[in-house]
Protein backbone atom coordinates (compact mmCIF):
# COMPACT_ATOMS: atom_id res chain seq x y z
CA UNK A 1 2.80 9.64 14.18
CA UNK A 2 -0.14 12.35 14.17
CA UNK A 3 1.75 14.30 11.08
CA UNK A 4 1.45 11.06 9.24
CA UNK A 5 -2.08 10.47 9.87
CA UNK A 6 -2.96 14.04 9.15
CA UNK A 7 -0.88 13.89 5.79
CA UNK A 8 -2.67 10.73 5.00
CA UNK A 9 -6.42 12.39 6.30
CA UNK A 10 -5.68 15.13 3.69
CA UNK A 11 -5.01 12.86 1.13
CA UNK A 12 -7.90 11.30 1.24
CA UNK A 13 -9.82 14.87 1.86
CA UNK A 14 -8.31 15.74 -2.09
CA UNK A 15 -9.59 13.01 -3.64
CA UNK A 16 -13.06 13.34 -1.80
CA UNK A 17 -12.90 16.93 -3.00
CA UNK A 18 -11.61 15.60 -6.81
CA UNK A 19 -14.96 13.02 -6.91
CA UNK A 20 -17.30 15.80 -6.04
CA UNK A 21 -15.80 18.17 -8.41
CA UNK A 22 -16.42 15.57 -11.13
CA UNK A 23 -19.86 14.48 -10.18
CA UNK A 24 -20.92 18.31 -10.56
CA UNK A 25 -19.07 18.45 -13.90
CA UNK A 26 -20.64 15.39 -15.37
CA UNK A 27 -24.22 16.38 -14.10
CA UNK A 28 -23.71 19.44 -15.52
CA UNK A 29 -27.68 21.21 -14.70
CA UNK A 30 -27.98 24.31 -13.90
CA UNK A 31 -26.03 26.18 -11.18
CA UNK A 32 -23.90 23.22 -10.09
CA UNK A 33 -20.75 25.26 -11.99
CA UNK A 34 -20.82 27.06 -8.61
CA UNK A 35 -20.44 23.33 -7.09
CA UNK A 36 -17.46 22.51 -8.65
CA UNK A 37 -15.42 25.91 -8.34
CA UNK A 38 -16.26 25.39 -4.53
CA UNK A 39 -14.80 21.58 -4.80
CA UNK A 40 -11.81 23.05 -6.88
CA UNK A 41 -11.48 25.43 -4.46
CA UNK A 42 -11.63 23.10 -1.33
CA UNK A 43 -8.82 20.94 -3.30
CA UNK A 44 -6.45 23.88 -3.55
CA UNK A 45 -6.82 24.67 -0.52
CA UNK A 46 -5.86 21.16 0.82
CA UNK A 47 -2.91 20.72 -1.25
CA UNK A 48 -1.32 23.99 0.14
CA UNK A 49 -2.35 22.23 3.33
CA UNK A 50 -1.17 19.15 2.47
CA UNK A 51 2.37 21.06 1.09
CA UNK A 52 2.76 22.70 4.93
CA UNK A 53 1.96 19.33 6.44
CA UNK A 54 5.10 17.93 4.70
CA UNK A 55 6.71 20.64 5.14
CA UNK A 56 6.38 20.72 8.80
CA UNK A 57 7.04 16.79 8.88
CA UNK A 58 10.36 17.33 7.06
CA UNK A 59 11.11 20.01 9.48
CA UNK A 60 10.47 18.61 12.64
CA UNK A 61 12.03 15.17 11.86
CA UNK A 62 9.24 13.40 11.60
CA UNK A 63 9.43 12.19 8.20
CA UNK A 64 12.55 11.87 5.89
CA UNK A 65 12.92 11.61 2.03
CA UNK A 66 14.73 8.90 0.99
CA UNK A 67 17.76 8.84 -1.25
CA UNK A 68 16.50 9.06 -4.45
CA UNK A 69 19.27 9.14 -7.49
């Protein structure tokens, strides 16, 4: 139960990071391009996260894909 709360924590974490990205880009003054290469940054670094989260999940048994044809 704690893998699927931390898959769904990081989730939420990317698309935190995605908004601020775009609220830098759209503001667009000077030296927020710093701003969003950190929030890109931050949302790469999540999804690799996010990737050994399922990962782990799928490994462990704790979550299972489902038959998909």
């Amino acid at each position: 139960m704690l893998i699927k709360i931390l898959i769904v924590a990081v989730l939420f974490a990317i698309v935190l990071s995605l908004a601020s990205g775009l609220f830098h880009l759209v503001k667009d003054t000077e030296g927020q391009s710093k701003k969003m290469v950190n929030a890109l940054t931050v949302r790469i670094a999540l999804s690799v996260a996010l990737f050994i989260l399922l990962f782990i999940g799928w490994y462990a048994g704790l979550i299972t894909p489902h038959n998909v044809r």
